[in-house]
Protein backbone atom coordinates (compact mmCIF):
# COMPACT_ATOMS: atom_id res chain seq x y z
CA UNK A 1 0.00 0.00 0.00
CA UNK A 2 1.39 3.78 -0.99
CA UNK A 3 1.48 6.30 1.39
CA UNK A 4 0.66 10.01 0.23
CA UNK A 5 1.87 13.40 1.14
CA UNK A 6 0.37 16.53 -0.35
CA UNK A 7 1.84 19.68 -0.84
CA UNK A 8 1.28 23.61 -2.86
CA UNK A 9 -1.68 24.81 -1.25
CA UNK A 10 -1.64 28.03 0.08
CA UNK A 11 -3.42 31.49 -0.09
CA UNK A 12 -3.80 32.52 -4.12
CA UNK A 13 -6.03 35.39 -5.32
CA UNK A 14 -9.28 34.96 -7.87
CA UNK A 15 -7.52 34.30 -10.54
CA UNK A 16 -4.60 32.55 -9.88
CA UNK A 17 -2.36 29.67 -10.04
CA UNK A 18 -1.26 27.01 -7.88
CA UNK A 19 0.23 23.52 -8.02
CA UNK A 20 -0.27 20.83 -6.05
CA UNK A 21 2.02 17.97 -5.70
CA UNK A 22 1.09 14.18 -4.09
CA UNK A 23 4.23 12.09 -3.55
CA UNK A 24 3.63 8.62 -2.91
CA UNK A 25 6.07 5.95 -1.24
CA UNK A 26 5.66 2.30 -1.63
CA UNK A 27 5.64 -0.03 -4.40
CA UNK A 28 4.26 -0.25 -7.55
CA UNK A 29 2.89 3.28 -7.85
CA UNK A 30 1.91 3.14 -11.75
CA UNK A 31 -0.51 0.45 -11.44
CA UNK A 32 -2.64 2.85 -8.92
CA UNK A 33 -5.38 4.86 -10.59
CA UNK A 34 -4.73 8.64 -8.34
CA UNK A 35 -6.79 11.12 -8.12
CA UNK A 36 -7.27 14.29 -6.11
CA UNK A 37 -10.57 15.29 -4.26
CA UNK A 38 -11.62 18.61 -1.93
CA UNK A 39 -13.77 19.49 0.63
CA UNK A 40 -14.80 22.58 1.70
CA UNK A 41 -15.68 23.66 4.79
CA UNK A 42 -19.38 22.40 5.80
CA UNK A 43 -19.75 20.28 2.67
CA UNK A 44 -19.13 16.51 1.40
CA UNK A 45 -15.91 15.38 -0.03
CA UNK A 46 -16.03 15.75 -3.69
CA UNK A 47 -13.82 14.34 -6.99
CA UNK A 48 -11.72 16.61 -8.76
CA UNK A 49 -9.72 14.97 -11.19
CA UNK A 50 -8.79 11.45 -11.18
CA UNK A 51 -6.36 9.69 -13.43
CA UNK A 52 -6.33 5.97 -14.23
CA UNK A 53 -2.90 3.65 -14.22
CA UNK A 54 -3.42 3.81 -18.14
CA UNK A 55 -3.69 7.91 -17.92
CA UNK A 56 -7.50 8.28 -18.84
CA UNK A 57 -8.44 11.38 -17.23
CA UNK A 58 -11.75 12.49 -15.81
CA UNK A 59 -12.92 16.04 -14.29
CA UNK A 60 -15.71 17.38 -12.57
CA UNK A 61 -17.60 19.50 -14.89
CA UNK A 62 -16.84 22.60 -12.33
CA UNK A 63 -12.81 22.79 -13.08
CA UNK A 64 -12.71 21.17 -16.75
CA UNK A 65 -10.52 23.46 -18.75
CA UNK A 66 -9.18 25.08 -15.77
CA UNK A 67 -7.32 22.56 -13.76
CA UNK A 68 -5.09 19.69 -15.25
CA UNK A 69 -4.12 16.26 -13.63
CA UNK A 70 -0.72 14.53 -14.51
CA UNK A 71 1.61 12.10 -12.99
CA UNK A 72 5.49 10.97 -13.36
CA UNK A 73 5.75 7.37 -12.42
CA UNK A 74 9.14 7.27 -12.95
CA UNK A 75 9.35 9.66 -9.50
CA UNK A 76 5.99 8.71 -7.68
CA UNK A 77 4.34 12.02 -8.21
CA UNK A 78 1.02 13.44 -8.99
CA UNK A 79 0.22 16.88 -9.92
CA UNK A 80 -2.92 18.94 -9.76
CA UNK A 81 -2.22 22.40 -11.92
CA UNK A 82 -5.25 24.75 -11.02
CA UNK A 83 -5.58 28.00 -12.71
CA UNK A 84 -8.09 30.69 -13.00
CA UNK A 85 -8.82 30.14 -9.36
CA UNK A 86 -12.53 31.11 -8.10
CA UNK A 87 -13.20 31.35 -4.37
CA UNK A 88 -15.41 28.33 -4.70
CA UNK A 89 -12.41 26.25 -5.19
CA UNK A 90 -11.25 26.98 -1.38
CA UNK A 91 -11.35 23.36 0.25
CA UNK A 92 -8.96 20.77 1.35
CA UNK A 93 -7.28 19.07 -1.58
CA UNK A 94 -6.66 15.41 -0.89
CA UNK A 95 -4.60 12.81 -2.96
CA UNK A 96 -6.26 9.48 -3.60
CA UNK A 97 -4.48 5.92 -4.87
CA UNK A 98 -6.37 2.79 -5.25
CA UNK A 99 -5.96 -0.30 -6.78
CA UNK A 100 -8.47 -3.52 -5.83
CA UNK A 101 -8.14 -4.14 -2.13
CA UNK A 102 -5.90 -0.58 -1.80
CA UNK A 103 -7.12 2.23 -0.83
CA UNK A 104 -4.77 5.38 0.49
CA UNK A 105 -5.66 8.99 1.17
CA UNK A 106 -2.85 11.89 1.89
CA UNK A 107 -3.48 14.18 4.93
CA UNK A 108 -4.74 16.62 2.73
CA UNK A 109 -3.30 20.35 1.69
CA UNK A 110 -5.57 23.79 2.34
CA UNK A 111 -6.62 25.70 -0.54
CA UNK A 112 -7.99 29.27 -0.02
CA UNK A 113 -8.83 31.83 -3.09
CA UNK A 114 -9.74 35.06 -1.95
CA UNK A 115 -8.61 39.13 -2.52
């Protein structure tokens, strides 16, 4: 089982850019489909973007053509770009791995957008 540590959040204005960065240790880390959710405050965790082992991509509707999903096997790394941030994309960004019978979660890194 992979173990996941997110990092990039931070405090960004409407507008901006940030990148988020999930580094897994453990083995086998390209046969895990990844993916990164959020949560705001008060609400339900939601999916983001999620990226299989094969690299078929998926978004939710609210950040197609705005945020992009990649990973580098080679150095056990997934990456959330996020531009054009809106204040409705404050939340907790988490970094998901699973595989049948494996599921990991990261500890999560905060996300705030506001002026």
């Amino acid at each position: 089982q992979v173990q996941l540590v997110e990092s990039g959040g931070g405090l960004v204005q409407p507008g901006g850019s940030l990148r988020l960065s999930c580094a897994a240790s453990g083995r086998d880390f390209s046969i895990y489909d990844m993916g990164w959710y959020r949560q705001a405050p008060g609400k339900q965790r939601e999916l983001v973007a999620t990226m299989t082992s094969g690299g078929t991509t998926n978004y939710a509707d609210s950040v197609k053509g705005r945020f992009t999903i990649s990973r580098d096997n080679a150095k056990n790394l997934m990456y959330l770009q996020m531009n054009s941030l809106k204040p409705e994309d404050t939340a907790v960004y988490y970094c998901n791995a699973n595989r049948p019978g494996r599921d990991s979660w990261g500890q999560g890194t905060q996300v705030i957008v506001s002026s």
